[in-house]
PDB file of N, CA and C in Angstrom:
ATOM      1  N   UNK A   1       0.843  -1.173   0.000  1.00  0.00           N
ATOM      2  CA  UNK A   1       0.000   0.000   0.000  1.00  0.00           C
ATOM      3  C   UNK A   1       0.892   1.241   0.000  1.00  0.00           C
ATOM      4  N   UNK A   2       0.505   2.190  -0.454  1.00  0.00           N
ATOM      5  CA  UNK A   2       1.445   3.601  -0.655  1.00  0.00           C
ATOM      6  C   UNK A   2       0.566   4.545   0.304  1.00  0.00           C
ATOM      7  N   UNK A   3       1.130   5.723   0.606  1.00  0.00           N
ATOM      8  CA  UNK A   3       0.464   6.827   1.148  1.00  0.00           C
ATOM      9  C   UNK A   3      -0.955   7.187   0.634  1.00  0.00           C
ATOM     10  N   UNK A   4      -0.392   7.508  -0.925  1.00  0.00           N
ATOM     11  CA  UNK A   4      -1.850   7.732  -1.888  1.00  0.00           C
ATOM     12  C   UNK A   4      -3.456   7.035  -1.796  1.00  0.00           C
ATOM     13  N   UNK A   5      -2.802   6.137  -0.970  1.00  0.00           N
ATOM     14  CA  UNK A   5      -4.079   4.304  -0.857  1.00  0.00           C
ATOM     15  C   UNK A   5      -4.135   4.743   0.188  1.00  0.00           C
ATOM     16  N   UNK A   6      -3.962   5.445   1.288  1.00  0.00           N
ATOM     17  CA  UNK A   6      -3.793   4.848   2.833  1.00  0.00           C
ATOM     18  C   UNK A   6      -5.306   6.116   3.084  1.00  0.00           C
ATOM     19  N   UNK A   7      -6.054   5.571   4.442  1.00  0.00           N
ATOM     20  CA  UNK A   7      -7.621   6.317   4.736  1.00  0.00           C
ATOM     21  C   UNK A   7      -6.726   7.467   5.899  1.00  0.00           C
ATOM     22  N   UNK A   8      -5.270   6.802   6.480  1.00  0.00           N
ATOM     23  CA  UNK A   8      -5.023   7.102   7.329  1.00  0.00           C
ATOM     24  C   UNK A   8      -3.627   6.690   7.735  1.00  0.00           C
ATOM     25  N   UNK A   9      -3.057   7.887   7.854  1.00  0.00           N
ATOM     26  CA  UNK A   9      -1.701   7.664   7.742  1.00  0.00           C
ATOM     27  C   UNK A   9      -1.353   8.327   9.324  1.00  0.00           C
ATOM     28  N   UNK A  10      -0.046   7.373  10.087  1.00  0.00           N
ATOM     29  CA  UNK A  10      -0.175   7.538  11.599  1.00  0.00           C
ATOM     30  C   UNK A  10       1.832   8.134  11.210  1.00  0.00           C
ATOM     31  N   UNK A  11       1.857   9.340  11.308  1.00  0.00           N
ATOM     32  CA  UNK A  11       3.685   9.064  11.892  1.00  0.00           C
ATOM     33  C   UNK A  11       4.200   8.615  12.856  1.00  0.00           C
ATOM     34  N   UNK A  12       4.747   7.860  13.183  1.00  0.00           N
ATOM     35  CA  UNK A  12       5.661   7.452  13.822  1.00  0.00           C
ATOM     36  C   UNK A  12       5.116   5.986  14.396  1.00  0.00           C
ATOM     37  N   UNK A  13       6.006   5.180  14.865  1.00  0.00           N
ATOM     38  CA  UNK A  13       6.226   3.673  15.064  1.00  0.00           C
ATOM     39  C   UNK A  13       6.035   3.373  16.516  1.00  0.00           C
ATOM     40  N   UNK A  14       5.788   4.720  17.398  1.00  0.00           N
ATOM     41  CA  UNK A  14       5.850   4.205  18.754  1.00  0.00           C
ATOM     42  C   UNK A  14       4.923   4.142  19.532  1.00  0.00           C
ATOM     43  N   UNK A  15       5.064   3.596  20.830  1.00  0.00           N
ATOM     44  CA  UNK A  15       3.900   3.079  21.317  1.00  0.00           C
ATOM     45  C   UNK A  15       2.222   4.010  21.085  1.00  0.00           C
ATOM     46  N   UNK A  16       2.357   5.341  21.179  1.00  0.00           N
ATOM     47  CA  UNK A  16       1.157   5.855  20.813  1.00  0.00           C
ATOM     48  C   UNK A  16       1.377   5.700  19.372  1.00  0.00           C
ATOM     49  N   UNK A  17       1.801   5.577  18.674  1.00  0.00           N
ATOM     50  CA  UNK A  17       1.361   5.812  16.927  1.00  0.00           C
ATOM     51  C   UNK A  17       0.853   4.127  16.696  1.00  0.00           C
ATOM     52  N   UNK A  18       1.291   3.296  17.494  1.00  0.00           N
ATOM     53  CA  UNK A  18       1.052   2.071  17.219  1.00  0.00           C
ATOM     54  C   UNK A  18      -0.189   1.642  17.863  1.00  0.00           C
ATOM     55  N   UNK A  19      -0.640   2.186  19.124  1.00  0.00           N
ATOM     56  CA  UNK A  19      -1.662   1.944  19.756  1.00  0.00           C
ATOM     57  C   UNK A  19      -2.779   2.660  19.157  1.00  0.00           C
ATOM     58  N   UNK A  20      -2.352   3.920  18.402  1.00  0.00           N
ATOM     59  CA  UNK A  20      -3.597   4.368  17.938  1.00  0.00           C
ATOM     60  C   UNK A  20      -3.711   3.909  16.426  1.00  0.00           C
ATOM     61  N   UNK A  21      -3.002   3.185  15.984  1.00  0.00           N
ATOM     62  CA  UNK A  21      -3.436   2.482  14.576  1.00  0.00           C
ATOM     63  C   UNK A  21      -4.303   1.103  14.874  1.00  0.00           C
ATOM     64  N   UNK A  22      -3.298   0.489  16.086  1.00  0.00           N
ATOM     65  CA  UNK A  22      -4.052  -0.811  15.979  1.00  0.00           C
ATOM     66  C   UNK A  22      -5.807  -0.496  16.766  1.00  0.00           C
ATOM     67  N   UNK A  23      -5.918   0.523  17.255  1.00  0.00           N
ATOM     68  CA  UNK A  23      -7.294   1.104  17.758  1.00  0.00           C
ATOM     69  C   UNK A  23      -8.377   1.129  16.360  1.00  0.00           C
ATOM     70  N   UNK A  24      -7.653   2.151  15.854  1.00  0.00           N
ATOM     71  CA  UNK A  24      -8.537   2.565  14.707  1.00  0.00           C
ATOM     72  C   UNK A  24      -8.615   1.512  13.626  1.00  0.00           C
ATOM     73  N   UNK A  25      -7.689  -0.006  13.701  1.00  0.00           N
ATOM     74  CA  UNK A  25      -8.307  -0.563  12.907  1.00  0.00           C
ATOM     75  C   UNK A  25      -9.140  -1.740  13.383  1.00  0.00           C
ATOM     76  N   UNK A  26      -9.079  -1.957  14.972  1.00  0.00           N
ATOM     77  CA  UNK A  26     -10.180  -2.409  15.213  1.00  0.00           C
ATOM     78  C   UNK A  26     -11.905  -1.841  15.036  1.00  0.00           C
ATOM     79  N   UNK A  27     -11.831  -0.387  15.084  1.00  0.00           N
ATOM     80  CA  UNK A  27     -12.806   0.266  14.995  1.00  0.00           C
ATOM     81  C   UNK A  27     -13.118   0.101  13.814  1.00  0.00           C
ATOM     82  N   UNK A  28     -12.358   0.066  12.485  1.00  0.00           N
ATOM     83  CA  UNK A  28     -12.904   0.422  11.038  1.00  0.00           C
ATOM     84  C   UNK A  28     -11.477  -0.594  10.553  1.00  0.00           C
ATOM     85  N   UNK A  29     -12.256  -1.779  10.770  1.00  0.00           N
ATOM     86  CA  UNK A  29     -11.369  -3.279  10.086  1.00  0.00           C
ATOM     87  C   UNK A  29     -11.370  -2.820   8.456  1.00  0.00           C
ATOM     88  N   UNK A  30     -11.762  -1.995   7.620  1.00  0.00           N
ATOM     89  CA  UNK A  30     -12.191  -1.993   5.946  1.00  0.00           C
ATOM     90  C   UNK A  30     -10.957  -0.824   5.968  1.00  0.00           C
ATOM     91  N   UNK A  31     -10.689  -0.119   6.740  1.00  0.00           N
ATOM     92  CA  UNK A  31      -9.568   1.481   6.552  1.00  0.00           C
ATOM     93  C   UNK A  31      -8.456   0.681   5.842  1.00  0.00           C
ATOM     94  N   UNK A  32      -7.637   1.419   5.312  1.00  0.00           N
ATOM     95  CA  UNK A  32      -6.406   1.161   5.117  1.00  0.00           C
ATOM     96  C   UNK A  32      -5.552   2.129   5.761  1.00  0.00           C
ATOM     97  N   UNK A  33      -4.182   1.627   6.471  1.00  0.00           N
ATOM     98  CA  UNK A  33      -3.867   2.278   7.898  1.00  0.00           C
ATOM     99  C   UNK A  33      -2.286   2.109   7.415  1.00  0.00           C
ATOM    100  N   UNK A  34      -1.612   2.995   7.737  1.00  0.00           N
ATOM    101  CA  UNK A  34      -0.196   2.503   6.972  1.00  0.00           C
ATOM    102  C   UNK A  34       0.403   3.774   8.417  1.00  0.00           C
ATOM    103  N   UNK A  35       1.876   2.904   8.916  1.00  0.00           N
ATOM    104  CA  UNK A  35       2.377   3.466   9.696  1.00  0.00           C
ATOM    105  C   UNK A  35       3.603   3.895   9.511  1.00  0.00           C
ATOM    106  N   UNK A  36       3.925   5.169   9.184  1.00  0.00           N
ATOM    107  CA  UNK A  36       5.485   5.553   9.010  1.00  0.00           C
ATOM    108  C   UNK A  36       6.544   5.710  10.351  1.00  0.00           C
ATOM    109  N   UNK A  37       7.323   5.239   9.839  1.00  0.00           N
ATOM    110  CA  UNK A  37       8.629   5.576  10.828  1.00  0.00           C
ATOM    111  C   UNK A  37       9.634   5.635  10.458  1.00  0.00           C
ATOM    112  N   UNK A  38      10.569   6.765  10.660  1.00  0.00           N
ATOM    113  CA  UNK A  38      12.213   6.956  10.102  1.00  0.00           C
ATOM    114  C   UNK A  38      13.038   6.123  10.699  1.00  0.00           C
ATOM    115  N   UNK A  39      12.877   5.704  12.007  1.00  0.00           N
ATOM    116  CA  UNK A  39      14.153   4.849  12.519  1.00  0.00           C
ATOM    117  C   UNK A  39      13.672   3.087  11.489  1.00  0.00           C
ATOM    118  N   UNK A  40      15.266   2.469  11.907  1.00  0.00           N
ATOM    119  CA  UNK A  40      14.539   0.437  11.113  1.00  0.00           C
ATOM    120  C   UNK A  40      13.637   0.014  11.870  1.00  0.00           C
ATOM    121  N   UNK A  41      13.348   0.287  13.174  1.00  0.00           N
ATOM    122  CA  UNK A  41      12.341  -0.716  14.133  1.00  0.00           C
ATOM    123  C   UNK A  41      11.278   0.194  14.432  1.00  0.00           C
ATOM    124  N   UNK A  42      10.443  -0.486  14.971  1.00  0.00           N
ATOM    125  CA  UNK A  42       9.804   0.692  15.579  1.00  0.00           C
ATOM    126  C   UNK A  42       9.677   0.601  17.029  1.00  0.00           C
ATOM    127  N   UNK A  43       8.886   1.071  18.053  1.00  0.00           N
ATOM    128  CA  UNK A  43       9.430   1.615  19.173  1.00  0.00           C
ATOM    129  C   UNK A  43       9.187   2.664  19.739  1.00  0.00           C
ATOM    130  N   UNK A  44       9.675   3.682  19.583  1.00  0.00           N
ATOM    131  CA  UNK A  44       9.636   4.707  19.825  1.00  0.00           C
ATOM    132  C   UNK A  44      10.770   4.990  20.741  1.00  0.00           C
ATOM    133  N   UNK A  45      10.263   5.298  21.686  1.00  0.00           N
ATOM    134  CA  UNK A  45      11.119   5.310  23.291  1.00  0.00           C
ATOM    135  C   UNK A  45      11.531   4.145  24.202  1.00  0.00           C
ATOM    136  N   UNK A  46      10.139   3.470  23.348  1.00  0.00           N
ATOM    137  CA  UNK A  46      10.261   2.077  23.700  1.00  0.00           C
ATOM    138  C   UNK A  46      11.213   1.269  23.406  1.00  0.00           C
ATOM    139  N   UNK A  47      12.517   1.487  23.370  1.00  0.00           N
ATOM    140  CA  UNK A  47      13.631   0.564  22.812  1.00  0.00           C
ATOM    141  C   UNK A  47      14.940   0.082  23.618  1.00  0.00           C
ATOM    142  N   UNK A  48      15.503  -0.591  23.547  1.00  0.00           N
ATOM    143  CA  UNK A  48      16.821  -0.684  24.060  1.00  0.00           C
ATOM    144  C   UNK A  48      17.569  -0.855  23.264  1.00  0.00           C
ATOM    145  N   UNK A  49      18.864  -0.185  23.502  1.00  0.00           N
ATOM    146  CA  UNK A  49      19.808   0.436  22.520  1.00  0.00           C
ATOM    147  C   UNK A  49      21.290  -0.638  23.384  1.00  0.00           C
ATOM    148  N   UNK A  50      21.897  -1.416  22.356  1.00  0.00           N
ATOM    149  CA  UNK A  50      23.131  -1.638  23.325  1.00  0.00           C
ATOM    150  C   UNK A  50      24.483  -1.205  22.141  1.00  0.00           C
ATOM    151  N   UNK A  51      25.099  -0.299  22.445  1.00  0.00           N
ATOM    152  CA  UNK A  51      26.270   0.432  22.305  1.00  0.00           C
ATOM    153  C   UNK A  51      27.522   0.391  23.248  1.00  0.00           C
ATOM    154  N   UNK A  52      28.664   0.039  22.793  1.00  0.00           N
ATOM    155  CA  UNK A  52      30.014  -0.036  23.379  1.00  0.00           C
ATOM    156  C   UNK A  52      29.869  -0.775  24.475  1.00  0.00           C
ATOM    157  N   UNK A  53      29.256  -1.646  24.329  1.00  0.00           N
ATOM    158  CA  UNK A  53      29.065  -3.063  25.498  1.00  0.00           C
ATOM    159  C   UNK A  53      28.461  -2.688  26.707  1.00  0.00           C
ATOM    160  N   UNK A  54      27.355  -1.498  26.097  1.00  0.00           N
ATOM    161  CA  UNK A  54      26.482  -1.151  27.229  1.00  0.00           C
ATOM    162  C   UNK A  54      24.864  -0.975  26.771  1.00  0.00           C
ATOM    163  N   UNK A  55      24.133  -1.651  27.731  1.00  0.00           N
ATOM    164  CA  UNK A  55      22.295  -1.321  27.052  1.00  0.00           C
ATOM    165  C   UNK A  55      21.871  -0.464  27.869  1.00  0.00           C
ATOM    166  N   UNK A  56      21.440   0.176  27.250  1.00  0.00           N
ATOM    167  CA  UNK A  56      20.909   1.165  27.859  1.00  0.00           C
ATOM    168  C   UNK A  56      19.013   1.164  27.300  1.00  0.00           C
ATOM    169  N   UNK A  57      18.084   1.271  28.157  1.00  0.00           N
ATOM    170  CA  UNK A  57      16.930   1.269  27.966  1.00  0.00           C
ATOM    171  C   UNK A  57      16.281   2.639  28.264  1.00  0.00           C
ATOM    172  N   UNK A  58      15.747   2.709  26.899  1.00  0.00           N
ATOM    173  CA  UNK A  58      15.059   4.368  26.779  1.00  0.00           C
ATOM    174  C   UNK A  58      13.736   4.523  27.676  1.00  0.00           C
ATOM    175  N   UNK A  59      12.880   3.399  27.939  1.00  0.00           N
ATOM    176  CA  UNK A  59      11.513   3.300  28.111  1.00  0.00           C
ATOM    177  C   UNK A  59      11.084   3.478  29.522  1.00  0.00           C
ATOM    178  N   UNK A  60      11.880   3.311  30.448  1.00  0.00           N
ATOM    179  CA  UNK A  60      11.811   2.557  31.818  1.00  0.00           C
ATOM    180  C   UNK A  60      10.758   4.004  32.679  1.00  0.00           C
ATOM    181  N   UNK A  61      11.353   5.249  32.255  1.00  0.00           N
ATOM    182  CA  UNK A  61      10.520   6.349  32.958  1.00  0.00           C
ATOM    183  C   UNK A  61       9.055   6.255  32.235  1.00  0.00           C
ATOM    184  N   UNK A  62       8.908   5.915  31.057  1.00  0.00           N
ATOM    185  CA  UNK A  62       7.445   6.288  30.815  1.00  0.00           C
ATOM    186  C   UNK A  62       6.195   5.103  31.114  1.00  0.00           C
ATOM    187  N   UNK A  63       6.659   4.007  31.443  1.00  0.00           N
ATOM    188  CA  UNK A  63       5.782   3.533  31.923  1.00  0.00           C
ATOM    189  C   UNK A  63       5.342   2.810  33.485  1.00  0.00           C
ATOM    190  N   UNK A  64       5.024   4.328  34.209  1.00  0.00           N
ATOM    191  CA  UNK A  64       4.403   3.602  35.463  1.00  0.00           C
ATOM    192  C   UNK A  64       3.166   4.126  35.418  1.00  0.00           C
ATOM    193  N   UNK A  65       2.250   3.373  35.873  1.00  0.00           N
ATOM    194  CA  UNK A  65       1.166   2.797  35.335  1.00  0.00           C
ATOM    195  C   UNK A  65      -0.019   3.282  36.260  1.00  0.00           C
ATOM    196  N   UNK A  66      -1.230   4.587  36.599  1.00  0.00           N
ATOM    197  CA  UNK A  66      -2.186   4.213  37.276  1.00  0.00           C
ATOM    198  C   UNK A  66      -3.387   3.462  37.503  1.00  0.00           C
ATOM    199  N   UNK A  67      -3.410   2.805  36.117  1.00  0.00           N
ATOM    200  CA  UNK A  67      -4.194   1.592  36.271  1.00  0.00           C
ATOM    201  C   UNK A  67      -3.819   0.335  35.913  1.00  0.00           C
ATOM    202  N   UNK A  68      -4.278  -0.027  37.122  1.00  0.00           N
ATOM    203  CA  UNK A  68      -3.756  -1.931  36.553  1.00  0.00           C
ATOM    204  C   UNK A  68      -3.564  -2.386  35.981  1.00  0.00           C
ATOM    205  N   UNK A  69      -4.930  -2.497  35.309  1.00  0.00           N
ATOM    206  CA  UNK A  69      -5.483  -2.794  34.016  1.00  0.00           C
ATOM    207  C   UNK A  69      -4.709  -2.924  32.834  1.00  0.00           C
ATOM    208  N   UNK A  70      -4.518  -1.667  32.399  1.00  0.00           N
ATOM    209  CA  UNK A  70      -3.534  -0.856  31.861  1.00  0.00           C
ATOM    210  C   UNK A  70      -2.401  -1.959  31.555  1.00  0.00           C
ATOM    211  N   UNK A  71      -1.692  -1.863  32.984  1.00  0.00           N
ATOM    212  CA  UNK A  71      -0.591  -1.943  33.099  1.00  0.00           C
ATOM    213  C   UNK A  71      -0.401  -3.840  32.359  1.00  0.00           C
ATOM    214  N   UNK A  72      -1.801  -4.053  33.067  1.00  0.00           N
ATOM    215  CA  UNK A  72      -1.832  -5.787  33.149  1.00  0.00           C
ATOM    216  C   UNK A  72      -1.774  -6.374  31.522  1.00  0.00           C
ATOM    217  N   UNK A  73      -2.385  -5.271  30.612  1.00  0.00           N
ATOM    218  CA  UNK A  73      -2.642  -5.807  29.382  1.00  0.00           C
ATOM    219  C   UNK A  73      -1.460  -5.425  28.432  1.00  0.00           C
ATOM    220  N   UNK A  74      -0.725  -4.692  28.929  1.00  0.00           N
ATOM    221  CA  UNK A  74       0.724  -4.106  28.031  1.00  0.00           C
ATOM    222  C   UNK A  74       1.958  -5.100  28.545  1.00  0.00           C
ATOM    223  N   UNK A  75       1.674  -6.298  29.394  1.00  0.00           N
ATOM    224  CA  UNK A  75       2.319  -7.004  30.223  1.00  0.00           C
ATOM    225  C   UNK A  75       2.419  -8.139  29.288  1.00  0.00           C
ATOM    226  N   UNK A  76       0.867  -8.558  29.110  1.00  0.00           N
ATOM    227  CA  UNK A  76       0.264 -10.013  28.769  1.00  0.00           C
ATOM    228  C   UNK A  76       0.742  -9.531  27.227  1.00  0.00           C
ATOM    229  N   UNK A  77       0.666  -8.692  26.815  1.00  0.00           N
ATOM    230  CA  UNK A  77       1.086  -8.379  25.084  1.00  0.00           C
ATOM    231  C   UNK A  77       2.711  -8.459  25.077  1.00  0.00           C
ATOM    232  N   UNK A  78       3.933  -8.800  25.855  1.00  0.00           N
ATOM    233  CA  UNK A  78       5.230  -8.744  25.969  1.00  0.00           C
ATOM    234  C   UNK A  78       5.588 -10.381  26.077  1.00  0.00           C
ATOM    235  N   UNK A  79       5.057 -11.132  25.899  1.00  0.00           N
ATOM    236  CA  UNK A  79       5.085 -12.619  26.371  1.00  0.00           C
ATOM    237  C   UNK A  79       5.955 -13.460  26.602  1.00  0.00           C
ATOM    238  N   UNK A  80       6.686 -13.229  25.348  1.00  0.00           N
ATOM    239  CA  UNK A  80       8.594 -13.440  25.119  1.00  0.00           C
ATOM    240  C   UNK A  80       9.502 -12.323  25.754  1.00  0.00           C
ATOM    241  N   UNK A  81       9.126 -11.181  26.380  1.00  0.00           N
ATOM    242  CA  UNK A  81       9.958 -10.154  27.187  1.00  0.00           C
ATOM    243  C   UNK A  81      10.444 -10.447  28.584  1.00  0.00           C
ATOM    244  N   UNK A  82      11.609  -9.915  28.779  1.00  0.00           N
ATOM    245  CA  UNK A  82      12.093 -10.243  30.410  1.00  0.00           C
ATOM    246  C   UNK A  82      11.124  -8.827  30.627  1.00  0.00           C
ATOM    247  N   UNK A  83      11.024  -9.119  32.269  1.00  0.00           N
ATOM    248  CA  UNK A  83      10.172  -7.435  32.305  1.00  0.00           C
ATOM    249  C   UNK A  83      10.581  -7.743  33.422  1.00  0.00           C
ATOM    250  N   UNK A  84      10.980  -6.689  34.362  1.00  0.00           N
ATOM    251  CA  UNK A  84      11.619  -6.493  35.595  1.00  0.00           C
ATOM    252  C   UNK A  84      10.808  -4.993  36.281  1.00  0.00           C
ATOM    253  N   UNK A  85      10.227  -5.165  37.027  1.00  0.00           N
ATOM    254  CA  UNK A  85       9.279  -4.379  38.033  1.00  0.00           C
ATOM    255  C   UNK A  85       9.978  -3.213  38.554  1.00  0.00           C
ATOM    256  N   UNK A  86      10.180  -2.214  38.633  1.00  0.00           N
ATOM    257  CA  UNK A  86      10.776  -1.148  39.519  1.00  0.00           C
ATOM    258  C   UNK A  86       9.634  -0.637  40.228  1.00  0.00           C
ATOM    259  N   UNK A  87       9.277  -0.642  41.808  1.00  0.00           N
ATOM    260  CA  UNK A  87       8.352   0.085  42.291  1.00  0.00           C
ATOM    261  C   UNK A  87       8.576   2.036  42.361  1.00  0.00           C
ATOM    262  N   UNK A  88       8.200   2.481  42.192  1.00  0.00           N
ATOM    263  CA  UNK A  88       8.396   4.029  41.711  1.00  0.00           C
ATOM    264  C   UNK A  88       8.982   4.340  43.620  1.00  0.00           C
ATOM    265  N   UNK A  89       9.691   4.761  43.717  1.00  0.00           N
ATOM    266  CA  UNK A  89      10.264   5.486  44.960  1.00  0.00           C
ATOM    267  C   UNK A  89      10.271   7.128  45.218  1.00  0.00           C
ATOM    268  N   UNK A  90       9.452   7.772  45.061  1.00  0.00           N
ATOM    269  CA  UNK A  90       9.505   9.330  44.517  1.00  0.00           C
ATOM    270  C   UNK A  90       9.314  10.199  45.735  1.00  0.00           C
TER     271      UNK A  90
END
């Protein structure tokens, strides 16, 4: 599909550009939905980067979570992910 075809074109690859595509095509399964992103993966912030024998993870501040829920279903969607808990200390 090209831009020209698309009902709806989302920039960027990361967790909101991705959450609001896969939204809107549950809402309107017939759209054609095409998602751009400049970096190779997508992500967003959401990524871990390992450089000079160090990883460094971009994501870790943006997701603490006030609803469970929330939190419980962005969990169960990681299945193959290590996920390691930090309780917020603030």
């Amino acid at each position: 599909m090209t831009i020209e075809h698309a009902d709806i074109v989302v920039i960027g690859a990361g967790v909101s550009g991705l959450g609001f595509a896969n939204w809107y095509r549950a809402k309107h399964p017939r759209a054609n939905v095409i998602v751009l992103e400049r970096e190779a993966e997508p992500g967003g912030y959401c990524r871990t980067v390992v450089q000079d024998g160090f990883v460094w993870d971009y994501s870790g501040h943006f997701f603490h979570f006030r609803h469970p829920e929330i939190e419980a279903e962005l969990v169960a969607r990681m299945r193959d992910q290590r996920i390691l808990k930090v309780e917020k200390d603030s």
